[in-house]
C-alpha atoms as a PDB file:
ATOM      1  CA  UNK A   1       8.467 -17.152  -3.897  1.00  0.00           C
ATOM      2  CA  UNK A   2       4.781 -18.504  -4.767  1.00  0.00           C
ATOM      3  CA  UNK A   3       3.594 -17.207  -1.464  1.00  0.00           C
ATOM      4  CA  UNK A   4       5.015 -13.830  -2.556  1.00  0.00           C
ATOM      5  CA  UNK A   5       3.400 -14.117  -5.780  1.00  0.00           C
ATOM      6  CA  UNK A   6      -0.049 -15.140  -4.322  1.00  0.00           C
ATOM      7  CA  UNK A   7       0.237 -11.915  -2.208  1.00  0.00           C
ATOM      8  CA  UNK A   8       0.658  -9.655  -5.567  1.00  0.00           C
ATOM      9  CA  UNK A   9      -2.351 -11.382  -7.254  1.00  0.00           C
ATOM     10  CA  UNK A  10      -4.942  -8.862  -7.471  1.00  0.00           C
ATOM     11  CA  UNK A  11      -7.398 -12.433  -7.253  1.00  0.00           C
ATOM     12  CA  UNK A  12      -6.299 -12.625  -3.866  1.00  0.00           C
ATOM     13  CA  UNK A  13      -9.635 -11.760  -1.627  1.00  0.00           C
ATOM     14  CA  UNK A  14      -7.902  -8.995   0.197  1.00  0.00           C
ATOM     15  CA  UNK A  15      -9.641  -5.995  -0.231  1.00  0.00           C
ATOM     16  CA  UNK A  16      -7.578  -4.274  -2.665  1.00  0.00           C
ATOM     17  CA  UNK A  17      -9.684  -4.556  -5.820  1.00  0.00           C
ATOM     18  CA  UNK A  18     -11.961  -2.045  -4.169  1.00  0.00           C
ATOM     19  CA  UNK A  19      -9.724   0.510  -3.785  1.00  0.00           C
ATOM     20  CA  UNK A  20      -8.085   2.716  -6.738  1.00  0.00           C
ATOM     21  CA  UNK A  21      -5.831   4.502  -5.230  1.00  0.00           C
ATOM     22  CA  UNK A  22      -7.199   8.040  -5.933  1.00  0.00           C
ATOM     23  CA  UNK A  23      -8.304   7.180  -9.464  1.00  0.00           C
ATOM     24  CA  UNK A  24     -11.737   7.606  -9.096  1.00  0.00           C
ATOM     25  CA  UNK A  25     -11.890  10.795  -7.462  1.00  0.00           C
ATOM     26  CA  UNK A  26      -9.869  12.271  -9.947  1.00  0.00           C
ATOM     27  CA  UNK A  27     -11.647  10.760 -12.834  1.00  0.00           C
ATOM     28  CA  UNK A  28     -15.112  12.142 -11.384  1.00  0.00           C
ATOM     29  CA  UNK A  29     -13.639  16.172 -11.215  1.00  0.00           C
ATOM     30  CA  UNK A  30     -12.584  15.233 -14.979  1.00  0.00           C
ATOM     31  CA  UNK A  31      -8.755  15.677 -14.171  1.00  0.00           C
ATOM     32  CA  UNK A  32      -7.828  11.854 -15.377  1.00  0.00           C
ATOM     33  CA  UNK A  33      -8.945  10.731 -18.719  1.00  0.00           C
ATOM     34  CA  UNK A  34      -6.096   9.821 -20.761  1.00  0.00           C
ATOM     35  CA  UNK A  35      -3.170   7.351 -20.772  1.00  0.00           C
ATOM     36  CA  UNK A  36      -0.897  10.659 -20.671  1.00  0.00           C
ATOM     37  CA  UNK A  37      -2.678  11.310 -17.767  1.00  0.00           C
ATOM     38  CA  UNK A  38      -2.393   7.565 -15.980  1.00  0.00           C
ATOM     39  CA  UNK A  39       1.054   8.258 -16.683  1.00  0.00           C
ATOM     40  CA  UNK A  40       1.670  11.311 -14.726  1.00  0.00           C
ATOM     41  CA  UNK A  41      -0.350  10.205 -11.876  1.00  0.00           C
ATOM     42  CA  UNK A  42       1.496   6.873 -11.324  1.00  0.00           C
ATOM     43  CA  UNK A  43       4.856   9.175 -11.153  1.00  0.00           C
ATOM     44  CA  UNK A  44       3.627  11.630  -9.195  1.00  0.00           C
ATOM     45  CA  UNK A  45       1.752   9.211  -6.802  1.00  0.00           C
ATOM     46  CA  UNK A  46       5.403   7.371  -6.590  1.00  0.00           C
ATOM     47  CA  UNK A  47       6.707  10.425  -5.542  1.00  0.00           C
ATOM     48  CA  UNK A  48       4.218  11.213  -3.372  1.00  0.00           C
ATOM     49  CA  UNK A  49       3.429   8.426  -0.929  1.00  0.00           C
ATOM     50  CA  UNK A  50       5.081   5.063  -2.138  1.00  0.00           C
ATOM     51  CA  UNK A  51       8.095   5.598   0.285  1.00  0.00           C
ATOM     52  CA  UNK A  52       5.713   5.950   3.226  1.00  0.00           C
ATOM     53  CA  UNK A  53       4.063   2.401   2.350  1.00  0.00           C
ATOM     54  CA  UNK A  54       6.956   0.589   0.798  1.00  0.00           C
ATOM     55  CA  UNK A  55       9.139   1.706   4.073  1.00  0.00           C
ATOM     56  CA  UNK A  56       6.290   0.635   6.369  1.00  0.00           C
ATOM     57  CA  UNK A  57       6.026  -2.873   4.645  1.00  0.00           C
ATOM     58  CA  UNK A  58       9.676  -3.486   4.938  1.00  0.00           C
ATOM     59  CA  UNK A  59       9.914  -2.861   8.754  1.00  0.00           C
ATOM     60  CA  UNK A  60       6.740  -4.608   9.195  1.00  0.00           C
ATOM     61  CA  UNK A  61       8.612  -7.904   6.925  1.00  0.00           C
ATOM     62  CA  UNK A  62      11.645  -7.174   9.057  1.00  0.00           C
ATOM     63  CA  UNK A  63      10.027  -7.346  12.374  1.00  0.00           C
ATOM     64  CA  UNK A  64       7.742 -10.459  11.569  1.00  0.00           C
ATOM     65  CA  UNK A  65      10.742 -12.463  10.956  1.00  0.00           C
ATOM     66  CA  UNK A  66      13.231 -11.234  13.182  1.00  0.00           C
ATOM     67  CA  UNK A  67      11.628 -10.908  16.435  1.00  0.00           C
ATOM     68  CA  UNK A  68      12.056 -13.129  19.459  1.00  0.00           C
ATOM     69  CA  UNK A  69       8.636 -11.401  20.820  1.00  0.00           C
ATOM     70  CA  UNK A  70       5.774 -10.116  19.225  1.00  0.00           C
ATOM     71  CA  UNK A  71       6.745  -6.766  18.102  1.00  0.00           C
ATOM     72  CA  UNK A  72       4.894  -3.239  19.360  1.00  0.00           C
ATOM     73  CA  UNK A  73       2.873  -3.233  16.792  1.00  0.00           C
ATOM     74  CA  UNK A  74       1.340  -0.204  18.202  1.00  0.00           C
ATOM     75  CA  UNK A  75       4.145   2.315  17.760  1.00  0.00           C
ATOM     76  CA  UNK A  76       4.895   1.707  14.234  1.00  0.00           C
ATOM     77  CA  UNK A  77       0.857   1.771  13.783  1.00  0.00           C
ATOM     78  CA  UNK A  78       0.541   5.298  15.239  1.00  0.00           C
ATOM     79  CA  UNK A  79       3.566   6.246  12.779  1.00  0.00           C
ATOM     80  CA  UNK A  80       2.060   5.100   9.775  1.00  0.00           C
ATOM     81  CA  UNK A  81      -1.381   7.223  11.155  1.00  0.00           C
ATOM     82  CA  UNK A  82       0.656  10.360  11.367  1.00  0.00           C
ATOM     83  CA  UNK A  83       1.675  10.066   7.990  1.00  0.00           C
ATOM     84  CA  UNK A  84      -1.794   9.524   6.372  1.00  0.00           C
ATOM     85  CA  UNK A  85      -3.163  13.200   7.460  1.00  0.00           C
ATOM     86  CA  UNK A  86      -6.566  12.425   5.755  1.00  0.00           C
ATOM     87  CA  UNK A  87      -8.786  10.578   7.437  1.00  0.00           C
ATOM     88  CA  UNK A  88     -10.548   8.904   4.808  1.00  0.00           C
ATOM     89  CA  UNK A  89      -6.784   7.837   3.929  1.00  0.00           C
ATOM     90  CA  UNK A  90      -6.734   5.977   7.076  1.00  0.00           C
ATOM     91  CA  UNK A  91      -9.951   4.143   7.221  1.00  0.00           C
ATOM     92  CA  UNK A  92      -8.951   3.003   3.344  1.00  0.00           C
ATOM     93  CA  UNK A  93      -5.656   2.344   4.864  1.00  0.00           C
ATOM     94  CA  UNK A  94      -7.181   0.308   8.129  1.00  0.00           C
ATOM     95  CA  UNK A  95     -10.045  -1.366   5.422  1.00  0.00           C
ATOM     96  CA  UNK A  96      -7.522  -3.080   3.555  1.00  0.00           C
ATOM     97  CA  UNK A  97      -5.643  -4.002   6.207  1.00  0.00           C
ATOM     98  CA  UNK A  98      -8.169  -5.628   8.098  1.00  0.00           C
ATOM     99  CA  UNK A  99      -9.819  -7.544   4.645  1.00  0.00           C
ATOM    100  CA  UNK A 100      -6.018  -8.333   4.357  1.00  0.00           C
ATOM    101  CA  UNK A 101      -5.507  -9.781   7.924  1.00  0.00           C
ATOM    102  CA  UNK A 102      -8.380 -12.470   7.789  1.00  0.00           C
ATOM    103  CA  UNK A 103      -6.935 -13.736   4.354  1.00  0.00           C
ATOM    104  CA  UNK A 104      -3.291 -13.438   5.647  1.00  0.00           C
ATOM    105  CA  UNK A 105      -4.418 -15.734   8.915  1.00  0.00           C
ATOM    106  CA  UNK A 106      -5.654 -18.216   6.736  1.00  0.00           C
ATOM    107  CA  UNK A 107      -2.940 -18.921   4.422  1.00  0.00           C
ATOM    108  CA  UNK A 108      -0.151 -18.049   6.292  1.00  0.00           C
ATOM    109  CA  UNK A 109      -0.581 -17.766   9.827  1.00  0.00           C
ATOM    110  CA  UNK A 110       1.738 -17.174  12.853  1.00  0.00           C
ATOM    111  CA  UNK A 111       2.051 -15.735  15.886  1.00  0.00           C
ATOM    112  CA  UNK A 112       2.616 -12.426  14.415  1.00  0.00           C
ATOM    113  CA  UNK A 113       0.011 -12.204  12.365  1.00  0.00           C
ATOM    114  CA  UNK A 114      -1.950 -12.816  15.372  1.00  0.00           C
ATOM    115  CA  UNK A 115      -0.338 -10.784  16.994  1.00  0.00           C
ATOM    116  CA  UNK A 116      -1.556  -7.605  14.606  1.00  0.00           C
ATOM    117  CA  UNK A 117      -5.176  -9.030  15.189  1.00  0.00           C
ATOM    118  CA  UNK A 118      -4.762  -7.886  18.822  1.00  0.00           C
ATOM    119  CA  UNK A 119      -4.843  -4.253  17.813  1.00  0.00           C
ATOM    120  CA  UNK A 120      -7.672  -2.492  17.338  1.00  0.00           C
ATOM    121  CA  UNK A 121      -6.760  -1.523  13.373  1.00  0.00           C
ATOM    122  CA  UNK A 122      -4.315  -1.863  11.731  1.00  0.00           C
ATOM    123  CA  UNK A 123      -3.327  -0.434   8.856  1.00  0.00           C
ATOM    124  CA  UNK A 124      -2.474  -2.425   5.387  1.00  0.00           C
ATOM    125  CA  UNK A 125       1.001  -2.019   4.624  1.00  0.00           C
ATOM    126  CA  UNK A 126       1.864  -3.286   8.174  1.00  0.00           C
ATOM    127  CA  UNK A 127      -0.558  -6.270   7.404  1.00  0.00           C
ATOM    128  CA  UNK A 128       1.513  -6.547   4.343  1.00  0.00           C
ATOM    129  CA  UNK A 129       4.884  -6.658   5.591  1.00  0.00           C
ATOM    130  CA  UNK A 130       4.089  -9.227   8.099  1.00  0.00           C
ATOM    131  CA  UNK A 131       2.240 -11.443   5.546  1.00  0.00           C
ATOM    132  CA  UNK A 132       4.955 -11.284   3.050  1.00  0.00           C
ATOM    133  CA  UNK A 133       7.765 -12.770   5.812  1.00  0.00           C
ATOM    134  CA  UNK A 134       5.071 -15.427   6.542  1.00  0.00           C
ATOM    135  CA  UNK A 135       5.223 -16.321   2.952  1.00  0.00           C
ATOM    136  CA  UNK A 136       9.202 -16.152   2.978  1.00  0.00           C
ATOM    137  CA  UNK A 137       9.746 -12.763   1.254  1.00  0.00           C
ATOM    138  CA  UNK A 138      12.511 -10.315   2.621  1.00  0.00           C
ATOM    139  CA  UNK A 139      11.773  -6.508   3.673  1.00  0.00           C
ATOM    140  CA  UNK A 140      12.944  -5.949  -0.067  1.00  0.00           C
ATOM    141  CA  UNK A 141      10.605  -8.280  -1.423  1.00  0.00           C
ATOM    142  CA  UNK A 142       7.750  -6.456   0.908  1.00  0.00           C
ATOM    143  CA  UNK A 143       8.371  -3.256   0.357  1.00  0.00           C
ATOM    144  CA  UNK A 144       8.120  -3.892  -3.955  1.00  0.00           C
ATOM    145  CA  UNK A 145       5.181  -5.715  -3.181  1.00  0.00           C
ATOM    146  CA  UNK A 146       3.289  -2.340  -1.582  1.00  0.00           C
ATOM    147  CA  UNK A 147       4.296  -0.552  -4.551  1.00  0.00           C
ATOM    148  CA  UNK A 148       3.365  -3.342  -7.146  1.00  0.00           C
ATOM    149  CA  UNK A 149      -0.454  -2.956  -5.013  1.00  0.00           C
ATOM    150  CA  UNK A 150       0.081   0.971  -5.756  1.00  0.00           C
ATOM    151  CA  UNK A 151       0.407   1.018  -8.870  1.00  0.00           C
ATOM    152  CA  UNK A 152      -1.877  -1.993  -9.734  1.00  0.00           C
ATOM    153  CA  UNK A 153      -4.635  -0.536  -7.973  1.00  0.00           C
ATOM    154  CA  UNK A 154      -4.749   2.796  -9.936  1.00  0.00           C
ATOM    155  CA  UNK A 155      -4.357   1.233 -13.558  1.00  0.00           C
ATOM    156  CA  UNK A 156      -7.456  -1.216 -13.039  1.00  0.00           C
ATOM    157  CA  UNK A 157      -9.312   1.353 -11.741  1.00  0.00           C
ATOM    158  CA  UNK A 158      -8.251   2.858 -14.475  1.00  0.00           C
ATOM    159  CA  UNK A 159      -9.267   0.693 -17.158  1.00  0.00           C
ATOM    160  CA  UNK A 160     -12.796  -0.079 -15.663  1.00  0.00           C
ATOM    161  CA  UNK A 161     -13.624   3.357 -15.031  1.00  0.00           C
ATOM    162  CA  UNK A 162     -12.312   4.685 -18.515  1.00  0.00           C
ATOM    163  CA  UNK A 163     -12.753   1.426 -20.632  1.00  0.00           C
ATOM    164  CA  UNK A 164      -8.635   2.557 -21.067  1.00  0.00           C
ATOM    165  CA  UNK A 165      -6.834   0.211 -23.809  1.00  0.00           C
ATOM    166  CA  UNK A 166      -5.628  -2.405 -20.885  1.00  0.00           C
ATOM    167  CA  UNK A 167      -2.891  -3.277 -23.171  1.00  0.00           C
ATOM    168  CA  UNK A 168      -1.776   0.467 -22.950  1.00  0.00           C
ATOM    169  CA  UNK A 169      -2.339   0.497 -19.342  1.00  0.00           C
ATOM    170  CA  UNK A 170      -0.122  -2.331 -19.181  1.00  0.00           C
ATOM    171  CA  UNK A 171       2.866  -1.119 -20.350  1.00  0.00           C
ATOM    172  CA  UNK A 172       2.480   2.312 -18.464  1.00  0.00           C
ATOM    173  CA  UNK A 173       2.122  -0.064 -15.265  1.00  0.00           C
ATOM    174  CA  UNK A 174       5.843  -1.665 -16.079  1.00  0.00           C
ATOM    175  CA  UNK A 175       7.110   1.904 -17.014  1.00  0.00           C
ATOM    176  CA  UNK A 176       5.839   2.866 -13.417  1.00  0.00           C
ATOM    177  CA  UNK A 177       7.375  -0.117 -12.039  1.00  0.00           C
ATOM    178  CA  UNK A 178      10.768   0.625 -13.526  1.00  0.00           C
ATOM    179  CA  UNK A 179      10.579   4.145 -12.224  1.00  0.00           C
ATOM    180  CA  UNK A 180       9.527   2.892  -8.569  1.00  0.00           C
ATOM    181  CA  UNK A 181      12.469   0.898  -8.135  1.00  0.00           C
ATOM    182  CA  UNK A 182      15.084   3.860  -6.826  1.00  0.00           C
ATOM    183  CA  UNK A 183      11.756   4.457  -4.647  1.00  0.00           C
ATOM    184  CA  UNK A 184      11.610   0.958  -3.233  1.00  0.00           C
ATOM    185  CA  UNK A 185      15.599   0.827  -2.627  1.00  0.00           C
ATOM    186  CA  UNK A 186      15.815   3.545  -0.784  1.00  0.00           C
ATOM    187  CA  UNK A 187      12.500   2.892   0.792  1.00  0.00           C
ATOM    188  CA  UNK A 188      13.772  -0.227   2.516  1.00  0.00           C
ATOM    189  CA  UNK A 189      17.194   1.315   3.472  1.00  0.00           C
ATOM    190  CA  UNK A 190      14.933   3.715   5.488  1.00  0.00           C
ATOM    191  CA  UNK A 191      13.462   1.119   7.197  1.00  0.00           C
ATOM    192  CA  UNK A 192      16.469  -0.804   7.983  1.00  0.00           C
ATOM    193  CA  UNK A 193      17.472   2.478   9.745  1.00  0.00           C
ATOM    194  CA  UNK A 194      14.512   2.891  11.625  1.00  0.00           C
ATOM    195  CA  UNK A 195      14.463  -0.580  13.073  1.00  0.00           C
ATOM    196  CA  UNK A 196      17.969   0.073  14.056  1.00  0.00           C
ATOM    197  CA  UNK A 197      17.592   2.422  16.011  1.00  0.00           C
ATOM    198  CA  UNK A 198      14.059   1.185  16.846  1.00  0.00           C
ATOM    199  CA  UNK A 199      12.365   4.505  16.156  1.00  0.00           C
ATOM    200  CA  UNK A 200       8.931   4.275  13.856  1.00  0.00           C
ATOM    201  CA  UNK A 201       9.259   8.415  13.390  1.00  0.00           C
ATOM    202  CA  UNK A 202      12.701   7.531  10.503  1.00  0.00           C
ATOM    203  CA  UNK A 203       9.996   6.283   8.565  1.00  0.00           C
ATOM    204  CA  UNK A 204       9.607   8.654   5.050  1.00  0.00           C
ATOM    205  CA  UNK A 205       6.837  11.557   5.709  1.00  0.00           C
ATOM    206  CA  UNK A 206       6.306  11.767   1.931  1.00  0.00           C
ATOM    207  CA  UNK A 207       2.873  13.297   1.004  1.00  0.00           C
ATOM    208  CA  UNK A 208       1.110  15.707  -1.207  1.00  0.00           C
ATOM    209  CA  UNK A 209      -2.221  17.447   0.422  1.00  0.00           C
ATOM    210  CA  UNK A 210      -3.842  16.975  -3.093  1.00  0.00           C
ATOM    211  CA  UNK A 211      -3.957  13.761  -2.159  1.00  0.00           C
ATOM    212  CA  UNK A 212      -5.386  13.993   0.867  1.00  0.00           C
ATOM    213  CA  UNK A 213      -7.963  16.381  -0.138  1.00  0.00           C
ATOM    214  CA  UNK A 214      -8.908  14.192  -3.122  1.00  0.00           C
ATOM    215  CA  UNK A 215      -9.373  11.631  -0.798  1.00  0.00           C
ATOM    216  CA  UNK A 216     -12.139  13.470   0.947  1.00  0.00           C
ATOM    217  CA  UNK A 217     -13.980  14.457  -1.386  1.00  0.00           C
ATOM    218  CA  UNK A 218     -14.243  10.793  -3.127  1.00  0.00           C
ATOM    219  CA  UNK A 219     -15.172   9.728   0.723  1.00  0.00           C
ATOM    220  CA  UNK A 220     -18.060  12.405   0.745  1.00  0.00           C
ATOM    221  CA  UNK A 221     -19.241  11.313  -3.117  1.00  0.00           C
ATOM    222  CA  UNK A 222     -22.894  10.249  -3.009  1.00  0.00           C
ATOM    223  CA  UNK A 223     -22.408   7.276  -5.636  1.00  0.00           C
ATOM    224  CA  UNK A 224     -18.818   5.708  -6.231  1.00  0.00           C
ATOM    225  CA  UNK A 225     -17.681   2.464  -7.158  1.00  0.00           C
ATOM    226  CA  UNK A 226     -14.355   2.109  -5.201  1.00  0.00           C
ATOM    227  CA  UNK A 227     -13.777   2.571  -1.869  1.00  0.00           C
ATOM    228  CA  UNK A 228     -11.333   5.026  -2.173  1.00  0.00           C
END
């Protein structure tokens, strides 16, 4: 449980405070600048993409602590790719993962972890899922924790980038977090179906091209102050 918490600390040097999860994009084109608006966006980012990552997390939990062999890591890899159309979606995606890995190896390493360093890139919520089982969580516990980073990554971009009331933000963040949970649940009973029948394309195709377009455009910005 304290290994689990240690992975949802935003202190943890993992990448993520650099990343606000679309925030700033939309903030920049003047289409975020309220609490009302924080509000929408966390529900309609949920609805939008938290499956993919959530599901992704909970195979990748599942398969770190379950396999006799190191896992193809590659095949659920290219799955996660084919959901992430944009491609400044993946390289945030393979960014964290990779500022994730080296911490991961550190304080909780194993063969699978080393495994993942094998591979080219690799992107974070696979990172995720395998560092959660190394610090004892279940796919369950994994695939909350890659919504927990969702939403916790938008609301303090949020307040640094708006000077938002934090308290506010706060509460919206636990309002989001009750509404994720149908999300999560049936998020991880996607993955357990995917593992069984061992095929990485079950995995949720959620997505919304705004998205992915705002992504670009925040990757082709001049002067930002998040990675994505």
């Amino acid at each position: 449980m304290l290994g689990l918490l240690l992975l949802a600390d935003s202190r943890l040097p993992a990448g993520g405070h650099g990343h606000s999860v679309g925030v700033e994009a939309l903030v920049d084109r003047g289409l975020l600048s309220t609490e009302t608006d924080l509000s929408r966006f966390l529900l309609g980012r949920l609805r939008t993409g938290a499956a993919v990552v959530a599901a992704t997390a909970a195979v990748s939990c599942a398969l770190a602590a379950n396999s006799p062999e190191p896992p193809r890591w590659d095949r659920w890899e290219a799955a996660v790719s084919a959901r992430l159309p944009a491609a400044a979606t993946r390289k945030a995606s393979w960014a964290q993962g990779a500022a994730l890995l080296r911490t991961a190896l550190l304080a909780w390493p194993s063969p699978t972890l080393t495994a993942l360093r094998a591979l080219p890139r690799v992107h974070h919520p696979l990172v995720l899922g395998a560092a959660a089982a190394s610090a004892g969580a279940d796919p369950a516990g994994a695939a909350a924790l890659s919504v927990h980073h969702l939403i916790g990554g938008a609301c303090t971009a949020a307040v640094r980038l708006l000077g938002l009331d934090p308290l506010r933000v706060a509460a919206l963040a636990a309002a989001a977090g009750r509404a994720a949970e149908p999300i999560v649940a049936g998020a991880t009973e996607q993955a357990a179906e995917a593992l069984a029948a061992d095929d990485p394309a079950r995995l949720p195709v959620e997505g919304s091209p705004l998205n992915d377009v705002l992504a670009q455009l925040h990757h082709r910005s001049e002067a930002t102050l998040f990675a994505s």
